[in-house]
PDB file of N, CA and C in Angstrom:
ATOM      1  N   UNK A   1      25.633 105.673  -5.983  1.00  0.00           N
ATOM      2  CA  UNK A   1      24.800 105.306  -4.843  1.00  0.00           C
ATOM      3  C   UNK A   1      24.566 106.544  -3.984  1.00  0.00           C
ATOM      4  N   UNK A   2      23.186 106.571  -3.664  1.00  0.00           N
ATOM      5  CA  UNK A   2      22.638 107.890  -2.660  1.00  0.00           C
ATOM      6  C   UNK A   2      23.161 107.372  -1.149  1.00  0.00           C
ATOM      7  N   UNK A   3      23.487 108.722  -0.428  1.00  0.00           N
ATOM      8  CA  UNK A   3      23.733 108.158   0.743  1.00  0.00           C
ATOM      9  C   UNK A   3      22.428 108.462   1.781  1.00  0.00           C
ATOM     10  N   UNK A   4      22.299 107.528   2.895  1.00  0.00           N
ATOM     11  CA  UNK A   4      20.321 107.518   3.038  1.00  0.00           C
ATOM     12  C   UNK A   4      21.486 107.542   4.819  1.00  0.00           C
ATOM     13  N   UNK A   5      20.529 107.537   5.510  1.00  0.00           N
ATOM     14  CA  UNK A   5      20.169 107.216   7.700  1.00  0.00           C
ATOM     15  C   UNK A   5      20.056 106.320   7.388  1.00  0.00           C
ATOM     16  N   UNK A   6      18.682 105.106   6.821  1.00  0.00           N
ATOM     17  CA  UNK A   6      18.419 104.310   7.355  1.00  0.00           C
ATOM     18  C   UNK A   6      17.875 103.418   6.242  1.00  0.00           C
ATOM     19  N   UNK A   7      17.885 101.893   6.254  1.00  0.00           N
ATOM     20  CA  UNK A   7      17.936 101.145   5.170  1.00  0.00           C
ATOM     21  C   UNK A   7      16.687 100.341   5.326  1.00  0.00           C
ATOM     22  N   UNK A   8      15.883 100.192   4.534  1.00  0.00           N
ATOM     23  CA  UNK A   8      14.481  99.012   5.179  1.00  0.00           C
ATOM     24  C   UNK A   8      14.269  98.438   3.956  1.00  0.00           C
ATOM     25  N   UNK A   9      14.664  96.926   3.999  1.00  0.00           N
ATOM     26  CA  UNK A   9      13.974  96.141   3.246  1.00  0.00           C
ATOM     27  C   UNK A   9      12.512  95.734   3.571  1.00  0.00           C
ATOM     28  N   UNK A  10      11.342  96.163   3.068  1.00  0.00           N
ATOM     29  CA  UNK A  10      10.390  95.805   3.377  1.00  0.00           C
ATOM     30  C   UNK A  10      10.114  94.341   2.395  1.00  0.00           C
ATOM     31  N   UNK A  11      10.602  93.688   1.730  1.00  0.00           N
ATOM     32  CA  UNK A  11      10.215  92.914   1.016  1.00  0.00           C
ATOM     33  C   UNK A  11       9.140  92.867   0.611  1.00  0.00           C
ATOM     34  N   UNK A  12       8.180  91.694   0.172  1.00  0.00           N
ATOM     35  CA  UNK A  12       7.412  91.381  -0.138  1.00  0.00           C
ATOM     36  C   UNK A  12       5.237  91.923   0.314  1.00  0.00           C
ATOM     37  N   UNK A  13       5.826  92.688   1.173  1.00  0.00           N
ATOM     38  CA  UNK A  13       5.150  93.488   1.729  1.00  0.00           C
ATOM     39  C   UNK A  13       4.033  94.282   1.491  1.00  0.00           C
ATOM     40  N   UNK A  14       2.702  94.118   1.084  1.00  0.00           N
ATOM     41  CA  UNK A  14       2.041  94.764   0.004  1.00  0.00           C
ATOM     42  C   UNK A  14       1.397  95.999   0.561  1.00  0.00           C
ATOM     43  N   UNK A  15       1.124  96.754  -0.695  1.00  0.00           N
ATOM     44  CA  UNK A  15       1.110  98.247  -0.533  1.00  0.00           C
ATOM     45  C   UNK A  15       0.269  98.773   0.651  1.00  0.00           C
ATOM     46  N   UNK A  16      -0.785  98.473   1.325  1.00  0.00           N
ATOM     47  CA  UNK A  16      -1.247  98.663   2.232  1.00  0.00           C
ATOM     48  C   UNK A  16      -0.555  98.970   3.189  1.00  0.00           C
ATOM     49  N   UNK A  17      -0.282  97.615   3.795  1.00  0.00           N
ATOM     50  CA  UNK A  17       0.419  97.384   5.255  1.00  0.00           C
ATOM     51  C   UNK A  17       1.995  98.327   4.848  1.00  0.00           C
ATOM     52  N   UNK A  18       2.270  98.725   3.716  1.00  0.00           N
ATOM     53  CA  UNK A  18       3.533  99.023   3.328  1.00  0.00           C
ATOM     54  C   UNK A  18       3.781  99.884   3.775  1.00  0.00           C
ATOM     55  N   UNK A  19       2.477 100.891   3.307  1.00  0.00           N
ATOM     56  CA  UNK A  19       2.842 102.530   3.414  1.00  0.00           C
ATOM     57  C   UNK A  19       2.348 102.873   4.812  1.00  0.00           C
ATOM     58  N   UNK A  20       1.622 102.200   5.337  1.00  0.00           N
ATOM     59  CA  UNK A  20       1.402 102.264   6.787  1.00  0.00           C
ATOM     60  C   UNK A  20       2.684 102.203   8.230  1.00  0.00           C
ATOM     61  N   UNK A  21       3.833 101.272   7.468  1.00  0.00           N
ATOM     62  CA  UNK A  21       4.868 101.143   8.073  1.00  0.00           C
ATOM     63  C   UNK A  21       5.593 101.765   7.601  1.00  0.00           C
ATOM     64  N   UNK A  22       5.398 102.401   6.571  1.00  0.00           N
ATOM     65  CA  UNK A  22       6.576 103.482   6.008  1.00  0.00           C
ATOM     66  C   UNK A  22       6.318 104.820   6.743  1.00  0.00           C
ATOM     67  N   UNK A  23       5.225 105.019   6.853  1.00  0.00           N
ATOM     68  CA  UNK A  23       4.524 106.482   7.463  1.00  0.00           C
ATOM     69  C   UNK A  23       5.416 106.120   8.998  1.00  0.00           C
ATOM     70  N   UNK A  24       4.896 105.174   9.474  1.00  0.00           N
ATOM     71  CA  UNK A  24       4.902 105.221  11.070  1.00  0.00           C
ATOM     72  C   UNK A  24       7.035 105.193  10.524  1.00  0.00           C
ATOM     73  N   UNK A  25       7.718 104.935  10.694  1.00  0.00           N
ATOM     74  CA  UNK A  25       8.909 104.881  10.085  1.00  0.00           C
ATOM     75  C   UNK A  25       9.495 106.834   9.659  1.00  0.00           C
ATOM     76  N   UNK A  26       9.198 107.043   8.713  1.00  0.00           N
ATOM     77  CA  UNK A  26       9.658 108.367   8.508  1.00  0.00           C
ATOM     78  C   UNK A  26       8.682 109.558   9.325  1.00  0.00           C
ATOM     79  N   UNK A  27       8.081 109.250   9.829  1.00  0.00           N
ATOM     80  CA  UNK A  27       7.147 110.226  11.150  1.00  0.00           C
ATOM     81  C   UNK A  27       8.601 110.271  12.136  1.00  0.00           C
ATOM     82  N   UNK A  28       9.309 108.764  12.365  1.00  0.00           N
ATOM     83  CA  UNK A  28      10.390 109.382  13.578  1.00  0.00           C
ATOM     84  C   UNK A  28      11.779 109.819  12.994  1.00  0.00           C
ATOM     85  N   UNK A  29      11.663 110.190  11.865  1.00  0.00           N
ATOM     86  CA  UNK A  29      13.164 110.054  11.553  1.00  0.00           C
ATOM     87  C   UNK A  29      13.167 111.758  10.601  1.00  0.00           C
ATOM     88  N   UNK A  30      12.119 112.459  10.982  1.00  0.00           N
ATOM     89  CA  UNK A  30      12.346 113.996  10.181  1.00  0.00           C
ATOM     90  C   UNK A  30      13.900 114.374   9.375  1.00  0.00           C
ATOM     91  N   UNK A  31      13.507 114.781   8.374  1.00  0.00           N
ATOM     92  CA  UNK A  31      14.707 115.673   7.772  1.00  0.00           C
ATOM     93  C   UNK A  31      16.118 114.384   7.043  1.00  0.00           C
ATOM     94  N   UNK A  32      15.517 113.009   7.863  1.00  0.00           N
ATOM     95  CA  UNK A  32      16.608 111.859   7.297  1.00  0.00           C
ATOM     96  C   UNK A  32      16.216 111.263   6.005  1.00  0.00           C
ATOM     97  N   UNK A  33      17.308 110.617   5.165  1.00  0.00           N
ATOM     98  CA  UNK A  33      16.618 109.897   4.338  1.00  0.00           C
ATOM     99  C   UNK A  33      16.813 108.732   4.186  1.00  0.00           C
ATOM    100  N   UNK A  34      15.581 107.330   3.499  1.00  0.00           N
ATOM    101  CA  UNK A  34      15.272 106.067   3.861  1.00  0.00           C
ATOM    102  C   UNK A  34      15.597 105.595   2.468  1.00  0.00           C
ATOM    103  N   UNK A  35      16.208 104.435   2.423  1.00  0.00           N
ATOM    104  CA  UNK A  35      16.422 103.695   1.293  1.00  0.00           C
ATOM    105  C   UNK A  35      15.622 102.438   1.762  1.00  0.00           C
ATOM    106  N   UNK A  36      14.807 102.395   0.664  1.00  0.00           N
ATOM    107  CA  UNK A  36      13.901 101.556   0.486  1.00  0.00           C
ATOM    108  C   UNK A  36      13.899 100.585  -0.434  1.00  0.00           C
ATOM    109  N   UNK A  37      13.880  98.904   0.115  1.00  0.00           N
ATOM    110  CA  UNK A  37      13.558  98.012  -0.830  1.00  0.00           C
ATOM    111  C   UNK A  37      12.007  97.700  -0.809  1.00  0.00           C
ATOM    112  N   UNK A  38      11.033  97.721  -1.882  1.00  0.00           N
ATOM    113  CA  UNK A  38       9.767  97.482  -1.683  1.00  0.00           C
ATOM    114  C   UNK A  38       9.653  96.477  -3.225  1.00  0.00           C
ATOM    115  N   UNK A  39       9.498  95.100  -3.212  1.00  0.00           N
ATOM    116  CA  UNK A  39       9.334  94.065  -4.288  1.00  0.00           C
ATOM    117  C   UNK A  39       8.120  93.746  -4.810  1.00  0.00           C
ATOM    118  N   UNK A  40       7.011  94.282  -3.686  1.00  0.00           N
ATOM    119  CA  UNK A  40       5.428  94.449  -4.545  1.00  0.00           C
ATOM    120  C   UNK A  40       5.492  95.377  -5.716  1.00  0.00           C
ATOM    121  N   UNK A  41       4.840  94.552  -6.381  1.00  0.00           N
ATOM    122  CA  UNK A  41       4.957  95.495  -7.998  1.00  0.00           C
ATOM    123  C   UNK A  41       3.965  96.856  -8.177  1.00  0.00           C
ATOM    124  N   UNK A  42       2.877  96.866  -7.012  1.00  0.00           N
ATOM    125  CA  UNK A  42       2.296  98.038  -6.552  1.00  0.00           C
ATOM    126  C   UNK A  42       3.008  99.017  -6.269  1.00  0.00           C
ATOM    127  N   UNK A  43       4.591  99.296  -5.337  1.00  0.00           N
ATOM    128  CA  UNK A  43       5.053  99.893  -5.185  1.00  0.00           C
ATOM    129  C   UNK A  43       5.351 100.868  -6.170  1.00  0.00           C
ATOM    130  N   UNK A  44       5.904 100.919  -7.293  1.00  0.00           N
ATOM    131  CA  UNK A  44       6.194 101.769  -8.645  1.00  0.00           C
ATOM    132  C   UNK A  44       5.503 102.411  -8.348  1.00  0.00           C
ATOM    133  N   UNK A  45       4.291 102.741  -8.230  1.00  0.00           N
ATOM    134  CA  UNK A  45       3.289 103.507  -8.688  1.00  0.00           C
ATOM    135  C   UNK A  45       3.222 104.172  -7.316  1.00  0.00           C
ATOM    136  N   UNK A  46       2.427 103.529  -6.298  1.00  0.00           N
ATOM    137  CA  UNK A  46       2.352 104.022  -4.967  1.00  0.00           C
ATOM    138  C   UNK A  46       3.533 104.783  -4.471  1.00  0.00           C
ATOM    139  N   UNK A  47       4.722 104.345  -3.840  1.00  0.00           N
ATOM    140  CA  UNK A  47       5.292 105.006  -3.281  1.00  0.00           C
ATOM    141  C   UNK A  47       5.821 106.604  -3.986  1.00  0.00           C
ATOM    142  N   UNK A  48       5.823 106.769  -5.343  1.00  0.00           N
ATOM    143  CA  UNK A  48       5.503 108.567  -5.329  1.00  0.00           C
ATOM    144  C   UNK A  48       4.700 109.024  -4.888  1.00  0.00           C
ATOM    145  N   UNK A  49       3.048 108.361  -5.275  1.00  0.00           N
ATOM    146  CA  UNK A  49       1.786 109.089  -5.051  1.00  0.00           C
ATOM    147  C   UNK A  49       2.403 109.214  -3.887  1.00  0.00           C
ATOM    148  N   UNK A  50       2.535 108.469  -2.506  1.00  0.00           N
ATOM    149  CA  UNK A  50       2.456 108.587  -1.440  1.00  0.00           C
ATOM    150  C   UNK A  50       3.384 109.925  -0.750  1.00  0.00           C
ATOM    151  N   UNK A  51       4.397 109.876  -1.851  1.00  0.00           N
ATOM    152  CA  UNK A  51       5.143 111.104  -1.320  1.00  0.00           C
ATOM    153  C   UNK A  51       4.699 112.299  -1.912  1.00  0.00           C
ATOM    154  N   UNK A  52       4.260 112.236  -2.859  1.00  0.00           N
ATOM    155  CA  UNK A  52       3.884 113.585  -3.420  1.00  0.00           C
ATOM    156  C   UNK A  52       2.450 114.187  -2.343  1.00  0.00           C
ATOM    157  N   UNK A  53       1.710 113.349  -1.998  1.00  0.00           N
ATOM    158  CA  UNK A  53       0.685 113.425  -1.085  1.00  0.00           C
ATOM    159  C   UNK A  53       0.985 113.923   0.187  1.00  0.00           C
ATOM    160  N   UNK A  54       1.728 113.609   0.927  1.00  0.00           N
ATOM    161  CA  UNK A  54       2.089 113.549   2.475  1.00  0.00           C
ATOM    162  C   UNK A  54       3.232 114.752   2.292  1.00  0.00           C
ATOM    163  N   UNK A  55       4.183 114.741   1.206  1.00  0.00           N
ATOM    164  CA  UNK A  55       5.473 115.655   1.465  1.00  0.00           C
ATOM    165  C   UNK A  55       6.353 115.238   1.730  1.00  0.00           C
ATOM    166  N   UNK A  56       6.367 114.150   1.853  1.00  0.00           N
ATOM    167  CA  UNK A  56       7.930 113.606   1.581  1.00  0.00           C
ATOM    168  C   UNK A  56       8.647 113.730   0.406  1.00  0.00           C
ATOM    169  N   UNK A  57       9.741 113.856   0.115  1.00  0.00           N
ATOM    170  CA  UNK A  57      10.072 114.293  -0.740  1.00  0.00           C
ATOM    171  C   UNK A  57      10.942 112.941  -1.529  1.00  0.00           C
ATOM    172  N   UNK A  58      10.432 112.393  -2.730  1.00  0.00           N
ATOM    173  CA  UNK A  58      10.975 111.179  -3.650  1.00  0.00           C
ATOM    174  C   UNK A  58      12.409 111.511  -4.092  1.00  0.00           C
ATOM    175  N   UNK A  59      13.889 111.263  -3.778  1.00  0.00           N
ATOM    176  CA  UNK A  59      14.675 111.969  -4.144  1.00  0.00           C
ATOM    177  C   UNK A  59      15.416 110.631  -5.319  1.00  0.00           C
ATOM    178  N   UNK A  60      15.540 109.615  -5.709  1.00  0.00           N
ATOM    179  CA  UNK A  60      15.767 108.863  -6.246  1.00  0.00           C
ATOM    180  C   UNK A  60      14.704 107.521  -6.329  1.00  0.00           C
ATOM    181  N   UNK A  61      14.112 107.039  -7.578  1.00  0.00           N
ATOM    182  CA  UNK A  61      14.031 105.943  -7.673  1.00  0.00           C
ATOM    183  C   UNK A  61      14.176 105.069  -8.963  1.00  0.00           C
ATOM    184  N   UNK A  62      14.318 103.259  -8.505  1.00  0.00           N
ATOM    185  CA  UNK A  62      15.088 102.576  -9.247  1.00  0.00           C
ATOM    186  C   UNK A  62      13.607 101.406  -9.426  1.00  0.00           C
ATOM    187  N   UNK A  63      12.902 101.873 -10.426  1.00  0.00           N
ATOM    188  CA  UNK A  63      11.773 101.098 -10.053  1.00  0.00           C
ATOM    189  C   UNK A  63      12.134  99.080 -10.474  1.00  0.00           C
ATOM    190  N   UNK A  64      13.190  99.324 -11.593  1.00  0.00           N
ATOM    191  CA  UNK A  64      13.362  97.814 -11.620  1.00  0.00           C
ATOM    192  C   UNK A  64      14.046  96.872 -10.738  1.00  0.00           C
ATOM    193  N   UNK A  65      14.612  97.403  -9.698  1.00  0.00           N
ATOM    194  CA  UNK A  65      15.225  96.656  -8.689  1.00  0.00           C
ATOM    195  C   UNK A  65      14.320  97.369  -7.247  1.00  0.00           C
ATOM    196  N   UNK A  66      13.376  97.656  -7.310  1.00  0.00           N
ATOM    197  CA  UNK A  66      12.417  98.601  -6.278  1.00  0.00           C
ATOM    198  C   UNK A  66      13.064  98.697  -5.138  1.00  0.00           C
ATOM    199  N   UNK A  67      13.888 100.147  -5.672  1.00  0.00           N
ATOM    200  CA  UNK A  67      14.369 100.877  -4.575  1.00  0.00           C
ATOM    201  C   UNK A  67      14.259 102.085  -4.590  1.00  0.00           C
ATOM    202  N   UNK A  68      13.887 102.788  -3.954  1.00  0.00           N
ATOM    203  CA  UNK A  68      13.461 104.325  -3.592  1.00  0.00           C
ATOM    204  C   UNK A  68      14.307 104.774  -2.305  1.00  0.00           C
ATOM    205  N   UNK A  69      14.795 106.096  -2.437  1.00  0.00           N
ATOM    206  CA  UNK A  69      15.210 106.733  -2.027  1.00  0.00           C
ATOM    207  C   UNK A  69      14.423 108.089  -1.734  1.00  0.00           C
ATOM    208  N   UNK A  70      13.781 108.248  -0.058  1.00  0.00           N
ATOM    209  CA  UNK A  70      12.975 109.021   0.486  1.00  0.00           C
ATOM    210  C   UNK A  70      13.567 109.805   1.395  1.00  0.00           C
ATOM    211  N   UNK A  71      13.456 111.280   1.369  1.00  0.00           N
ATOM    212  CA  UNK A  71      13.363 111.977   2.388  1.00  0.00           C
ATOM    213  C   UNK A  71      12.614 112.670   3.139  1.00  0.00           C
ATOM    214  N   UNK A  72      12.400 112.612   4.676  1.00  0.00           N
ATOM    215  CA  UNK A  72      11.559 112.367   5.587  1.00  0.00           C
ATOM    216  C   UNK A  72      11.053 114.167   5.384  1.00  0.00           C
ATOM    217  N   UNK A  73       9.628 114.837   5.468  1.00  0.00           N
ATOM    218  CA  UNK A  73       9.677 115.995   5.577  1.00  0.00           C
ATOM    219  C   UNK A  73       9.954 116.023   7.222  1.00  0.00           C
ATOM    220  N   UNK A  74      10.192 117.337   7.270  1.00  0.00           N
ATOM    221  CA  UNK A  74      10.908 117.950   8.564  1.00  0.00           C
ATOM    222  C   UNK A  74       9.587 118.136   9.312  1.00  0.00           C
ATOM    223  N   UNK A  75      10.315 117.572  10.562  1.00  0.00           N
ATOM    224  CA  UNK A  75       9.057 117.744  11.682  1.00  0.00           C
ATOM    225  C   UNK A  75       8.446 119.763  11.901  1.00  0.00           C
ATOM    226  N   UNK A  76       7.423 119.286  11.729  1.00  0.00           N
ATOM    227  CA  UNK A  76       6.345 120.404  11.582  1.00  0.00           C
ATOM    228  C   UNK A  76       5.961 120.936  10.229  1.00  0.00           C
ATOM    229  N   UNK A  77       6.363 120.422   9.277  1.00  0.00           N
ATOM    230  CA  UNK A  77       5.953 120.539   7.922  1.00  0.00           C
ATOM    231  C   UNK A  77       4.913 120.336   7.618  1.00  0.00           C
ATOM    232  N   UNK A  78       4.249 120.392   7.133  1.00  0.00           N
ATOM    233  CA  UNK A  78       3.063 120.044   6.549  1.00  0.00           C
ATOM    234  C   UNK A  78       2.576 119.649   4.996  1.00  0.00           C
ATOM    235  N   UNK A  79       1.829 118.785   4.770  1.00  0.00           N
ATOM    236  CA  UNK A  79       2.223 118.139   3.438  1.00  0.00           C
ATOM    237  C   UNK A  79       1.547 119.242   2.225  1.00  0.00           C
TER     238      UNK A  79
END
């Protein structure tokens, strides 16, 4: 088990509204990392793009029990 800051089950939550609350979420938490439950089956796919895009950095994921393990880029980074 990775050790994460902060734990968010987003459940059922679909990819839209997802990554919108994930952004606003790791925007305050720089340099920490988020363990993520996300059960939309969109997620697999999305939540790398999303990090590979922005710069967050994907440090573990478990796509059959959808959990990802994210770390926040550091405030003033740029993606």
């Amino acid at each position: 088990m990775m050790d994460y800051d902060v734990a968010w089950d987003a459940g059922e939550i679909g990819c839209g509204e997802l990554l919108l609350k994930l952004r606003v979420r790791l925007r305050d938490m720089p340099g920490q990392v988020i363990r993520l439950t996300a059960r939309d089956r969109g997620a697999i796919e999305d939540i790398p793009s999303y990090c590979r895009i922005t710069g967050h950095r994907l440090l573990q994921a478990d796509p059959e029990q959808g959990v990802f393990f994210i770390r926040a880029k550091s405030a003033g980074a740029s993606a």
